[in-house]
N, C-alpha and C. Protein backbone atom coordinates (compact mmCIF):
# COMPACT_ATOMS: atom_id res chain seq x y z
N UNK A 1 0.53 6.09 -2.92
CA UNK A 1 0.66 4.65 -3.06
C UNK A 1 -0.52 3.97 -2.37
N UNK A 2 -1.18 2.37 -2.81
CA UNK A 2 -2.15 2.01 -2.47
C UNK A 2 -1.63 1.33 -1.69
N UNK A 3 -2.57 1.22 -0.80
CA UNK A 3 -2.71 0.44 0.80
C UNK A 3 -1.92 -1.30 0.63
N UNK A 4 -1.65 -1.89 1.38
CA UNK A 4 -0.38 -3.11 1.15
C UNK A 4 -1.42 -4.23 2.21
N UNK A 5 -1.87 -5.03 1.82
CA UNK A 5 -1.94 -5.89 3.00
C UNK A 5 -0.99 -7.01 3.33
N UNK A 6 -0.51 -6.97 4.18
CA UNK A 6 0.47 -8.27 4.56
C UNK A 6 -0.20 -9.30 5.31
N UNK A 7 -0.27 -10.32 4.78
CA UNK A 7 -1.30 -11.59 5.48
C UNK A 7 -0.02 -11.91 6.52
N UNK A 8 -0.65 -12.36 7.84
CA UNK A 8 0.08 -13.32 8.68
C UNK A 8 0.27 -14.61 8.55
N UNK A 9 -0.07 -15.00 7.64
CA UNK A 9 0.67 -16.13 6.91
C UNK A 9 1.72 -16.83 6.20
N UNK A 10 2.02 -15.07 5.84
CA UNK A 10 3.43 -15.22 5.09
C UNK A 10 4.04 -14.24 5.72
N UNK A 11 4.35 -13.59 7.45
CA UNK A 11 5.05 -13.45 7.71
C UNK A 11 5.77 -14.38 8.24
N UNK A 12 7.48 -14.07 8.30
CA UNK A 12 8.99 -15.12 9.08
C UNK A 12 8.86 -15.10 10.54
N UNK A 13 8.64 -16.51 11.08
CA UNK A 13 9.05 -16.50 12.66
C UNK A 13 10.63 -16.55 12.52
N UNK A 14 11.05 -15.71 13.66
CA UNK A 14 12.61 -16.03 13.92
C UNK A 14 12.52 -16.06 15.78
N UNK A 15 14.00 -15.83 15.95
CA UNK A 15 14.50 -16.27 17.00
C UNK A 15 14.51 -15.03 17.75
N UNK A 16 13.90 -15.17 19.11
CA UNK A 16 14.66 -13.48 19.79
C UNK A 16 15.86 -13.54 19.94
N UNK A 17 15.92 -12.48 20.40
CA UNK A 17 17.73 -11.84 20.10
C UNK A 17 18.46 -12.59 21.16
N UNK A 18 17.38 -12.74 22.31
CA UNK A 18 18.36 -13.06 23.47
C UNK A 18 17.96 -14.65 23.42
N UNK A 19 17.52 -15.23 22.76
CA UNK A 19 17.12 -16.74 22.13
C UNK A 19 16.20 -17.34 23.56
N UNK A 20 15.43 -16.42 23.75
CA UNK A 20 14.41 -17.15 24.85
C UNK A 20 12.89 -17.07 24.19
N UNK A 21 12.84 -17.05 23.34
CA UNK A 21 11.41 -17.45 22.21
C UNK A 21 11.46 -17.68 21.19
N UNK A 22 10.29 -17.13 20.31
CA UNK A 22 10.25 -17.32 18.87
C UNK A 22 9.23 -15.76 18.59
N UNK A 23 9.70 -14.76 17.58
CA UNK A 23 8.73 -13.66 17.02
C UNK A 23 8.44 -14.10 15.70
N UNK A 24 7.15 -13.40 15.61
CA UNK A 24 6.61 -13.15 14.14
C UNK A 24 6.58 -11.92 13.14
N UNK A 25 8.10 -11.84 12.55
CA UNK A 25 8.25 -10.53 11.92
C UNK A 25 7.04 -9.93 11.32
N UNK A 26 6.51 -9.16 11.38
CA UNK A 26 5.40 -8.75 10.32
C UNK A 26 5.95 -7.98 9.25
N UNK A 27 6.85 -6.47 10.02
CA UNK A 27 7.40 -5.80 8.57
C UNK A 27 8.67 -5.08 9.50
N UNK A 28 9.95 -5.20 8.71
CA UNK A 28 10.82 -3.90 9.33
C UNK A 28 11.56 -3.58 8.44
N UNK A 29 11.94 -2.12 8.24
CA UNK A 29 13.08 -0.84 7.41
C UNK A 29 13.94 -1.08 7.77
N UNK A 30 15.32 -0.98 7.09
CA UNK A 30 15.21 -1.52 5.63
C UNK A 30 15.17 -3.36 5.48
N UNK A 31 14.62 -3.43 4.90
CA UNK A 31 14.19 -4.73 4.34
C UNK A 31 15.70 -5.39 4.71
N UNK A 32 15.11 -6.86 5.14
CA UNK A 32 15.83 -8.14 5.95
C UNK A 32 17.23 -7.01 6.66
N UNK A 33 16.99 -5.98 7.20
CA UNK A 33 17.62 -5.89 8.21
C UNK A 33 17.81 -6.33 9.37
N UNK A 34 18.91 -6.60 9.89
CA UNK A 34 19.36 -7.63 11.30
C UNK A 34 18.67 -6.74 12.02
N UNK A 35 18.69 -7.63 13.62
CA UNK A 35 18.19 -6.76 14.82
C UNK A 35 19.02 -6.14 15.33
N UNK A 36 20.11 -5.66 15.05
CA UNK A 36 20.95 -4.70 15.09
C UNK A 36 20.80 -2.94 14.56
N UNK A 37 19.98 -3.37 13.24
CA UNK A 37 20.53 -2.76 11.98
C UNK A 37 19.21 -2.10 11.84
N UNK A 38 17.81 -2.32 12.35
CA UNK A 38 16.69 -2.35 11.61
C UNK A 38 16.49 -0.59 12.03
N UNK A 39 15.54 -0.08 11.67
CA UNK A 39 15.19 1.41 11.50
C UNK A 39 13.60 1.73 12.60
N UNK A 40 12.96 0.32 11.98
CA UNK A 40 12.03 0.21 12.59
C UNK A 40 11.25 -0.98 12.57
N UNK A 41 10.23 -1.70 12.73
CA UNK A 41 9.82 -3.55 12.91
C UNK A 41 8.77 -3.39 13.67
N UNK A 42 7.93 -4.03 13.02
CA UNK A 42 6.95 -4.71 13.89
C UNK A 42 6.67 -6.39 14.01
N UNK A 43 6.37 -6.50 14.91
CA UNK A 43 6.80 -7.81 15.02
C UNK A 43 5.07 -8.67 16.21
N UNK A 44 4.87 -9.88 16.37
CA UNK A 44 4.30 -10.52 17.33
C UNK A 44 4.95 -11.54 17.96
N UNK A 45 4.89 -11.41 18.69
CA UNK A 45 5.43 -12.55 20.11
C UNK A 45 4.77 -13.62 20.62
N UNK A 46 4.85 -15.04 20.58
CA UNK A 46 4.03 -15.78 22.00
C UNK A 46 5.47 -15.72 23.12
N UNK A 47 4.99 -15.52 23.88
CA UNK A 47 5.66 -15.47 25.31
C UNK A 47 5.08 -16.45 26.16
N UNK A 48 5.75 -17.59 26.26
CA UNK A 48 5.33 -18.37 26.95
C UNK A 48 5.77 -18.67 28.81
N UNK A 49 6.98 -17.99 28.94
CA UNK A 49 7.28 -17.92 30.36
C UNK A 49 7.48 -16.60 30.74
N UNK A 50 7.57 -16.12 32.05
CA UNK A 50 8.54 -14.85 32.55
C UNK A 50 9.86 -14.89 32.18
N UNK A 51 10.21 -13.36 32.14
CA UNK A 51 11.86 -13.31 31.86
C UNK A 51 12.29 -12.30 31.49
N UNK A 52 13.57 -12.21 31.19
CA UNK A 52 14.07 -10.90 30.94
C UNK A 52 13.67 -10.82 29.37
N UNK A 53 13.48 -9.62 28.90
CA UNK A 53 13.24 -8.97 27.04
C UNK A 53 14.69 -8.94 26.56
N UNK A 54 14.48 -8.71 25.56
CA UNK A 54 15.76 -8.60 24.66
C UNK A 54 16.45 -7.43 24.84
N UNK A 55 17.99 -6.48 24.46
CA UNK A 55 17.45 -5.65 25.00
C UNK A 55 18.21 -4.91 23.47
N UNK A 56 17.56 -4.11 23.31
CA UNK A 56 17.70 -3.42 21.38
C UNK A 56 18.41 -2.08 21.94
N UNK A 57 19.71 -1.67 21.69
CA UNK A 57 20.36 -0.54 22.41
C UNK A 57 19.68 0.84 21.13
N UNK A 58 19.66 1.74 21.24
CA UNK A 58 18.80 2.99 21.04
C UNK A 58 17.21 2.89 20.27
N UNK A 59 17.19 1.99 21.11
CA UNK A 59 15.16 1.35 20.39
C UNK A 59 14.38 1.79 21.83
N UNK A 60 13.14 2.24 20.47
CA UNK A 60 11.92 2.61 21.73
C UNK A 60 11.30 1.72 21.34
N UNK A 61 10.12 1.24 22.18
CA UNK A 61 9.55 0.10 22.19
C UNK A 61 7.73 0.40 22.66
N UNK A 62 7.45 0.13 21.96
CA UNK A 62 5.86 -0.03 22.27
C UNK A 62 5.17 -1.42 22.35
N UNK A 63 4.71 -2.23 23.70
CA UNK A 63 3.85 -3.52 23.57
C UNK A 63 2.50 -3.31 24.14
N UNK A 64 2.19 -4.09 23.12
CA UNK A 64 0.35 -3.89 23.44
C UNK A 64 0.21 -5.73 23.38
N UNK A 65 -0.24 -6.11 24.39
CA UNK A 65 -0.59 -7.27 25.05
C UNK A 65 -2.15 -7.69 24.01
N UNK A 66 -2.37 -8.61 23.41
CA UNK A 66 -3.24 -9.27 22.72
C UNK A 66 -3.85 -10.43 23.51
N UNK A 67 -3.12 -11.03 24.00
CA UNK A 67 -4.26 -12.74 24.86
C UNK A 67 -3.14 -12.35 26.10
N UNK A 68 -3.37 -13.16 26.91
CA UNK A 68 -2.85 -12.92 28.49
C UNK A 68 -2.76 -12.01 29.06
N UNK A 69 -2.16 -11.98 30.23
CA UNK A 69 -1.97 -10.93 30.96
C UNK A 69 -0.44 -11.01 31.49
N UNK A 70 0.26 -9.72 31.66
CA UNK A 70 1.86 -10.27 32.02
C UNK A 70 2.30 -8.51 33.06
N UNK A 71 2.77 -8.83 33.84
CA UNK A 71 3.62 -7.50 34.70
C UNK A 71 5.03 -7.41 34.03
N UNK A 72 5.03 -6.13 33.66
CA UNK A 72 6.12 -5.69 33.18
C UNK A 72 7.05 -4.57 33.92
N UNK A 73 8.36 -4.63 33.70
CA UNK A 73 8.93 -4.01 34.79
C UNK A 73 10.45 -3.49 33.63
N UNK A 74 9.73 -2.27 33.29
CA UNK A 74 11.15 -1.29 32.65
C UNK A 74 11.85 -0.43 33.06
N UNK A 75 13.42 -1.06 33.66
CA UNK A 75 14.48 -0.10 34.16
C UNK A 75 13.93 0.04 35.41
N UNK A 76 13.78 1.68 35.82
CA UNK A 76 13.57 1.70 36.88
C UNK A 76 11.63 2.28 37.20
N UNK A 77 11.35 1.92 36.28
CA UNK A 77 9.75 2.80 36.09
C UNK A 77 8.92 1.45 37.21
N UNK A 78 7.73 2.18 37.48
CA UNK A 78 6.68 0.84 38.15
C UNK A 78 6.52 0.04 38.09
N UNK A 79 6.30 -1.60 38.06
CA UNK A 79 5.89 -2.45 37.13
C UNK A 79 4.26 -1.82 36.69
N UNK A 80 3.71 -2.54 35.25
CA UNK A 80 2.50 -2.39 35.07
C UNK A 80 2.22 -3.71 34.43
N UNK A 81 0.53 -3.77 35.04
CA UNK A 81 0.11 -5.00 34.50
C UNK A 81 -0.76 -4.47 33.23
N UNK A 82 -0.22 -5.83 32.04
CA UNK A 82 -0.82 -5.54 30.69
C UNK A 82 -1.38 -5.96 30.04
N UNK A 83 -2.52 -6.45 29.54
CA UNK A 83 -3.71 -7.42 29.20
C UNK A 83 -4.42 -6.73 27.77
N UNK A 84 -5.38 -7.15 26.94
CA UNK A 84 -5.99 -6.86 25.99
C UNK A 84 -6.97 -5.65 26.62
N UNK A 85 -7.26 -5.46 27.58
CA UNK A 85 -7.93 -3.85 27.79
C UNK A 85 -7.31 -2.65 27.87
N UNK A 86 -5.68 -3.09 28.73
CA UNK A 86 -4.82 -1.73 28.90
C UNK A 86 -4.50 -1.17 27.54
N UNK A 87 -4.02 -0.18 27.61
CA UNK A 87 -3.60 0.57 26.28
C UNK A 87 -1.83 -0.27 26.56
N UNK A 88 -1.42 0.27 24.74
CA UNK A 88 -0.21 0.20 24.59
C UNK A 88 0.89 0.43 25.18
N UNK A 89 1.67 0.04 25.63
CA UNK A 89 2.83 0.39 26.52
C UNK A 89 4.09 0.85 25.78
N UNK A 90 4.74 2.14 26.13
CA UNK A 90 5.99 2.19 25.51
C UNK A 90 6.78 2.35 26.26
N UNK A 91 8.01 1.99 26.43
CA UNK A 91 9.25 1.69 26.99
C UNK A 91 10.79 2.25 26.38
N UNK A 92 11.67 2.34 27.15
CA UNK A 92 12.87 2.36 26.24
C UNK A 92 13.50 0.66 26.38
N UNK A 93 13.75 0.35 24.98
CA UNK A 93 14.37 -0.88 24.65
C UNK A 93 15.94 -1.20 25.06
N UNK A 94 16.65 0.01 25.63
CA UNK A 94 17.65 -0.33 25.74
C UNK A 94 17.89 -0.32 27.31
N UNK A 95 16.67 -0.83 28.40
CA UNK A 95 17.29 -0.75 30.14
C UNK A 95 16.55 -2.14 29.72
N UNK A 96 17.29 -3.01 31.22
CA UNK A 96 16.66 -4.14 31.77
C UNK A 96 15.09 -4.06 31.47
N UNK A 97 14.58 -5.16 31.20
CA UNK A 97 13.05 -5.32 31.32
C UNK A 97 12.70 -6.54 31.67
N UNK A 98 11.43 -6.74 32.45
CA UNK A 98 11.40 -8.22 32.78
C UNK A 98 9.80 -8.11 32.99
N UNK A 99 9.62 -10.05 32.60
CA UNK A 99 7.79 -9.57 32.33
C UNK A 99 7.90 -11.14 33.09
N UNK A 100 6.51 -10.75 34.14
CA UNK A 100 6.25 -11.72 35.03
C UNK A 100 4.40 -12.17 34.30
N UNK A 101 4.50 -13.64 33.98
CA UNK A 101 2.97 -13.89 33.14
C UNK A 101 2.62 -14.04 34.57
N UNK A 102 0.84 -13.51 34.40
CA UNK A 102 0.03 -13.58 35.15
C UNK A 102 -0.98 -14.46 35.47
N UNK A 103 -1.22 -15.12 34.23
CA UNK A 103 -2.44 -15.75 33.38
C UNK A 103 -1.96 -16.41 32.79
N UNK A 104 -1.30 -17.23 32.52
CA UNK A 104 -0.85 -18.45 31.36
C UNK A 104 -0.17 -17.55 30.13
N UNK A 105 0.50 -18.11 29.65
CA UNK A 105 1.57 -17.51 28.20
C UNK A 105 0.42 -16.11 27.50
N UNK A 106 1.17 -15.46 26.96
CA UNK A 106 0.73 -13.89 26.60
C UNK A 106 1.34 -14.23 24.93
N UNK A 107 0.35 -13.53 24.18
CA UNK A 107 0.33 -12.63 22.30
C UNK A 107 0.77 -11.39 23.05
N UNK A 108 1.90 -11.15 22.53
CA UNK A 108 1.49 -9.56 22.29
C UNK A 108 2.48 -9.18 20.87
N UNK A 109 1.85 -8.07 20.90
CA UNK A 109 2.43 -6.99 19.58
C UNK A 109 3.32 -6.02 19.66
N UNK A 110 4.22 -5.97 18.91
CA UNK A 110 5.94 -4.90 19.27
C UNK A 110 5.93 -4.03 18.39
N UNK A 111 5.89 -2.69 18.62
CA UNK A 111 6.84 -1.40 17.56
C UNK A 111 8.10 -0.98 18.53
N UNK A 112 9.08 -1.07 17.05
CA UNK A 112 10.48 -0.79 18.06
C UNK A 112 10.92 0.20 16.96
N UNK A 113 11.26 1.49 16.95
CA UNK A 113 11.92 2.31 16.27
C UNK A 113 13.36 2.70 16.74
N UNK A 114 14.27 3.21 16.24
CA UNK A 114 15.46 3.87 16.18
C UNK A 114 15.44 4.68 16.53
N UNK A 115 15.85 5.31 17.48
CA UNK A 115 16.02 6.56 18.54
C UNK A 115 17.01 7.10 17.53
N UNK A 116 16.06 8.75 17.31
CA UNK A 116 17.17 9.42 16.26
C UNK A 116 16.82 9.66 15.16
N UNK A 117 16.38 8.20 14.94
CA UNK A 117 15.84 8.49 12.74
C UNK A 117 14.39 8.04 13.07
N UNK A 118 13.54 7.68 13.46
CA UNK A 118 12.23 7.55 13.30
C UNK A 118 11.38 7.45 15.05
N UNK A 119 10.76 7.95 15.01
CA UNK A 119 9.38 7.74 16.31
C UNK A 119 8.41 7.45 15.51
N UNK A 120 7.34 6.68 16.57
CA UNK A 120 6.19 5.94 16.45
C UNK A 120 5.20 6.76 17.40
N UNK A 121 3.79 6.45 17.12
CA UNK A 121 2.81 6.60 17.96
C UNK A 121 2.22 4.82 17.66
N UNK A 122 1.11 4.54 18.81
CA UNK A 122 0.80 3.40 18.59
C UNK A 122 -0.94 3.54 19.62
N UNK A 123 -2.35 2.70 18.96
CA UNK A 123 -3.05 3.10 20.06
C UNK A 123 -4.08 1.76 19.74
N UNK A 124 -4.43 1.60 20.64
CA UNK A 124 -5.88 0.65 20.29
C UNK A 124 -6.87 1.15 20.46
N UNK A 125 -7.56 0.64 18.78
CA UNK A 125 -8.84 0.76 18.31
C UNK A 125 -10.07 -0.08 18.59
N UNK A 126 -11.38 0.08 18.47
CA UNK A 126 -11.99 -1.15 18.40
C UNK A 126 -13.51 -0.26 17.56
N UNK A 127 -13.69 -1.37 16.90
CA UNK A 127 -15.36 -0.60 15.92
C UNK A 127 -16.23 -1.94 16.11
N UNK A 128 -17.36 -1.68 15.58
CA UNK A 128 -18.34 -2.81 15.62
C UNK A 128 -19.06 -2.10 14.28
N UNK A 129 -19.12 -1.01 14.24
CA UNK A 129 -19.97 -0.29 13.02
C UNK A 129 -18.69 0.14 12.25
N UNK A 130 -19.16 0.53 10.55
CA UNK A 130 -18.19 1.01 9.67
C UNK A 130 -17.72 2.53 10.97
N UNK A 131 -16.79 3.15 10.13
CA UNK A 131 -16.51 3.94 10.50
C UNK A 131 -15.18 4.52 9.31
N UNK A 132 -14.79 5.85 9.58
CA UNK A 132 -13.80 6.17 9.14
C UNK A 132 -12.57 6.63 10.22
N UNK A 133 -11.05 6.42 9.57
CA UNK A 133 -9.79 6.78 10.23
C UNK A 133 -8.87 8.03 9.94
N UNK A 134 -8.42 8.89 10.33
CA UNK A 134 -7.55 9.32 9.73
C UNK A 134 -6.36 8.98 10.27
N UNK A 135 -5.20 8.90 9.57
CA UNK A 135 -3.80 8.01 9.95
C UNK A 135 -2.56 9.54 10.36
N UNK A 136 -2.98 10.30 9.89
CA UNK A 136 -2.40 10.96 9.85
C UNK A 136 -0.93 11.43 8.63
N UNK A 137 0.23 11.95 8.62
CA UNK A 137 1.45 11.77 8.17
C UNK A 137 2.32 11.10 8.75
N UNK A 138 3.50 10.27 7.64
CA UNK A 138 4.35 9.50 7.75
C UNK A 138 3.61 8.22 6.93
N UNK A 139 4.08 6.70 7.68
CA UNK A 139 4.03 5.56 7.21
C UNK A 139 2.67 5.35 8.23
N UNK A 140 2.02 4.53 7.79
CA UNK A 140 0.58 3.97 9.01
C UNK A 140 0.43 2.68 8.40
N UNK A 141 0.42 1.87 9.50
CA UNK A 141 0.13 0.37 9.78
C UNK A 141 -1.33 0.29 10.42
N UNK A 142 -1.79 -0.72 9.53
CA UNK A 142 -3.25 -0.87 10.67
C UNK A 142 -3.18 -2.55 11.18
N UNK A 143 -2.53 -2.70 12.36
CA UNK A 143 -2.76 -4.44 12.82
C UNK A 143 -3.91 -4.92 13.10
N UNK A 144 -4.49 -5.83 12.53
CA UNK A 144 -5.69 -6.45 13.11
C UNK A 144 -5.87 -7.23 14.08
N UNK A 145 -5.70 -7.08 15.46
CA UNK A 145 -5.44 -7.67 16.70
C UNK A 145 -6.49 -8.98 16.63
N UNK A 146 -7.93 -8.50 16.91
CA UNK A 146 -8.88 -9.68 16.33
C UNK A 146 -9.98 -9.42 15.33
N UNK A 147 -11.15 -10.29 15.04
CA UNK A 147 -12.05 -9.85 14.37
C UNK A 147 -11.53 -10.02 12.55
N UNK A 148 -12.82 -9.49 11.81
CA UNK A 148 -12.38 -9.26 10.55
C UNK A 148 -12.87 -8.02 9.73
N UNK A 149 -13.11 -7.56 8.77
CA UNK A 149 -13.26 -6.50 8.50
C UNK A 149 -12.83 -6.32 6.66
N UNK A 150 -13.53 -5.21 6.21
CA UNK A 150 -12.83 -4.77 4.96
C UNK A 150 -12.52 -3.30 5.28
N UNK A 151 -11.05 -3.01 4.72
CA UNK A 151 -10.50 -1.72 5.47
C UNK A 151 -9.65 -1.55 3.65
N UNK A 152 -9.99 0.16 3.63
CA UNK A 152 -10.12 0.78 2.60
C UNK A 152 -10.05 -0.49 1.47
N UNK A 153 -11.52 -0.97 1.58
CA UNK A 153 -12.23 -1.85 0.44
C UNK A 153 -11.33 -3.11 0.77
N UNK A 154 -10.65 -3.31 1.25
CA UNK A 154 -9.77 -4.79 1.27
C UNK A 154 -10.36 -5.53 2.34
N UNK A 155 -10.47 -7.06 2.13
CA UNK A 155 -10.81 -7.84 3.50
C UNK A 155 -9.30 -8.60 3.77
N UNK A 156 -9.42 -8.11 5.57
CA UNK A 156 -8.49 -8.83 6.39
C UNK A 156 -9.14 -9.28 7.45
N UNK A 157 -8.16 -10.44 8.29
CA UNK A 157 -8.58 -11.38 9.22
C UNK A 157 -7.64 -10.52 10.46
N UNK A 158 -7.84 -11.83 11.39
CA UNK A 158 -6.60 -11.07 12.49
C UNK A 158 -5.43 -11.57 11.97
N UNK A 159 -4.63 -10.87 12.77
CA UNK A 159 -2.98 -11.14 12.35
C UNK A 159 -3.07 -10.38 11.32
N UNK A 160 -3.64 -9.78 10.64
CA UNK A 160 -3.25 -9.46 9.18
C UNK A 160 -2.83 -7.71 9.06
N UNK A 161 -2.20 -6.88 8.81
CA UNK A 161 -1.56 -5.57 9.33
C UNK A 161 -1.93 -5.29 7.53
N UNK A 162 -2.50 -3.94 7.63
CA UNK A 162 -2.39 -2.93 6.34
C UNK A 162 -1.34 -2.16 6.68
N UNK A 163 -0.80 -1.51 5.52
CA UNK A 163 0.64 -0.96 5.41
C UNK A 163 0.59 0.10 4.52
N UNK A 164 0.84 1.37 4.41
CA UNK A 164 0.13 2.71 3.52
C UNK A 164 1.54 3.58 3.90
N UNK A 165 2.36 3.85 2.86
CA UNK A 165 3.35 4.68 2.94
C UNK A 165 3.04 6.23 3.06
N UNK A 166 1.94 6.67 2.48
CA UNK A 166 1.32 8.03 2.65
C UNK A 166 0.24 7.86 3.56
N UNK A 167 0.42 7.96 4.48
CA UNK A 167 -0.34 7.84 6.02
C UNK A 167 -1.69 9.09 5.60
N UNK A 168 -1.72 9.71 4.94
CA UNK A 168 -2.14 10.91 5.09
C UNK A 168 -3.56 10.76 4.83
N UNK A 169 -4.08 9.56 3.75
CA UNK A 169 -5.49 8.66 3.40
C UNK A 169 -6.31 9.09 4.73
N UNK A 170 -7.41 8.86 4.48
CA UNK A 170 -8.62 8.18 5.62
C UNK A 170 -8.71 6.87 5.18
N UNK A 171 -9.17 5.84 6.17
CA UNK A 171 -9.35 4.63 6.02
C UNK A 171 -10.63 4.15 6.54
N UNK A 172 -11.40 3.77 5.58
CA UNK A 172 -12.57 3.78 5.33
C UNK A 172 -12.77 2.08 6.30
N UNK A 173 -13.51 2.02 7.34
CA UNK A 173 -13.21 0.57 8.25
C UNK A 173 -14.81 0.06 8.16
N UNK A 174 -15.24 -1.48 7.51
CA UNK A 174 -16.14 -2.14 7.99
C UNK A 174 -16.20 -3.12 8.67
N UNK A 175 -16.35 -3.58 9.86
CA UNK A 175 -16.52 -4.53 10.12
C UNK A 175 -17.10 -5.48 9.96
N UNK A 176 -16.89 -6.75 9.94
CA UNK A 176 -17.68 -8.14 9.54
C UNK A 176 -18.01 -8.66 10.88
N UNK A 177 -17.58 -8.67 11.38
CA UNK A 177 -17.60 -8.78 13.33
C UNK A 177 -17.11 -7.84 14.28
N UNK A 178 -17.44 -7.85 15.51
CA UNK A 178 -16.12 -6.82 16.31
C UNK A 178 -15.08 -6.60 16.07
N UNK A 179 -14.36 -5.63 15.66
CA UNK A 179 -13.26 -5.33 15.71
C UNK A 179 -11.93 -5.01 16.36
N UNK A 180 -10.82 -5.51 16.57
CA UNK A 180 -9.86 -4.74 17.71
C UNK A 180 -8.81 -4.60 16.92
N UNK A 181 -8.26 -3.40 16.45
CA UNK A 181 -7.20 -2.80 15.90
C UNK A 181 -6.03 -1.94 16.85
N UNK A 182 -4.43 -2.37 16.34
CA UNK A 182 -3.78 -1.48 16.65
C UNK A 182 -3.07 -0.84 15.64
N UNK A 183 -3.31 0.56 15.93
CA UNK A 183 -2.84 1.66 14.52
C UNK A 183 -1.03 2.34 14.92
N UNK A 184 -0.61 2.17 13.70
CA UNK A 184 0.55 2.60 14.53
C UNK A 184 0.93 3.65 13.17
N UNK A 185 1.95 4.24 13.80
CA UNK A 185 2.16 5.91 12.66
C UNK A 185 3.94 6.32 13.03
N UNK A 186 4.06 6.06 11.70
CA UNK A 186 5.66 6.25 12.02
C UNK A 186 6.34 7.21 11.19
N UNK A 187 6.78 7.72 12.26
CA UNK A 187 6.95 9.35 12.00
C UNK A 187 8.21 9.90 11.83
């Protein structure tokens, strides 16, 4: 199957679960599944204060921080501070979590899978020259954190996520400017 681009334009803001924001669905299995119900989702966040996360009972959770900076504190693990340089963070979605902003309101980006029926990997990229990807097997998402680019021959902006059900492709990446990608692979 050929590569899917989903513009961030026409993804749904909704409500978090625990109604202390607003997300930007990008894509989740099976289609308009509740946050109960879903398999797997990706989603973007503005987070505008500290506070407790939602909490998704047998969901793993991966956030990768896009603008701000915020301390995060899952269950009983360290806090860590998380900004557009750290790598991706994964968590379990179902203990207490609480994120203290550091820097004024935080973007960041969510993979939450179903403990059981699907795992994720998730990593940040960045190119300035073409280059090629391999995605590996399963489903592969490519988010465009910033920058723009034509990725296997398609042009996207930021916000904008490619979507490839046979992960198994190389993905052929040019950049039009710097690039910052997060690739995610769901397995």
């Amino acid at each position: 199957m050929a590569a899917r681009i989903i513009r961030h334009a026409d993804c749904r803001p909704m409500p978090w679960k625990n109604g202390g924001g607003v997300t930007t669905e990008i894509l989740a299995w099976p289609p308009a599944a509740g946050l109960d119900a879903f398999d797997w989702r990706i989603s973007m966040a503005q987070v505008a204060s500290g506070g407790p996360f939602s909490v998704f009972a047998g969901i793993d959770r991966t956030l990768t921080v896009l603008a701000g900076t915020m301390r995060l504190t899952a269950g009983d693990a360290a806090p860590v501070a998380l900004s557009p340089q750290s790598q991706p963070y994964a968590f379990p979605g179902d203990v207490g979590t609480e994120a203290a902003l550091i820097d004024g309101p935080v973007l960041d980006f969510n993979v939450m899978t179903r403990r059981g029926r699907i795992s994720h990997a998730v990593e940040r990229l960045a190119f300035s020259k073409p280059t090629e990807i391999a995605q590996g097997e399963g489903i592969s998402l490519v988010f465009v954190a910033s920058g723009s680019a034509r990725i296997g021959g398609q042009p996207v902006a930021a916000f904008d996520t490619l979507y490839q059900e046979d992960g198994t492709a190389t993905l052929k990446i040019e950049p039009t400017e710097p690039l910052s990608l997060v690739s995610i692979r769901l397995i």
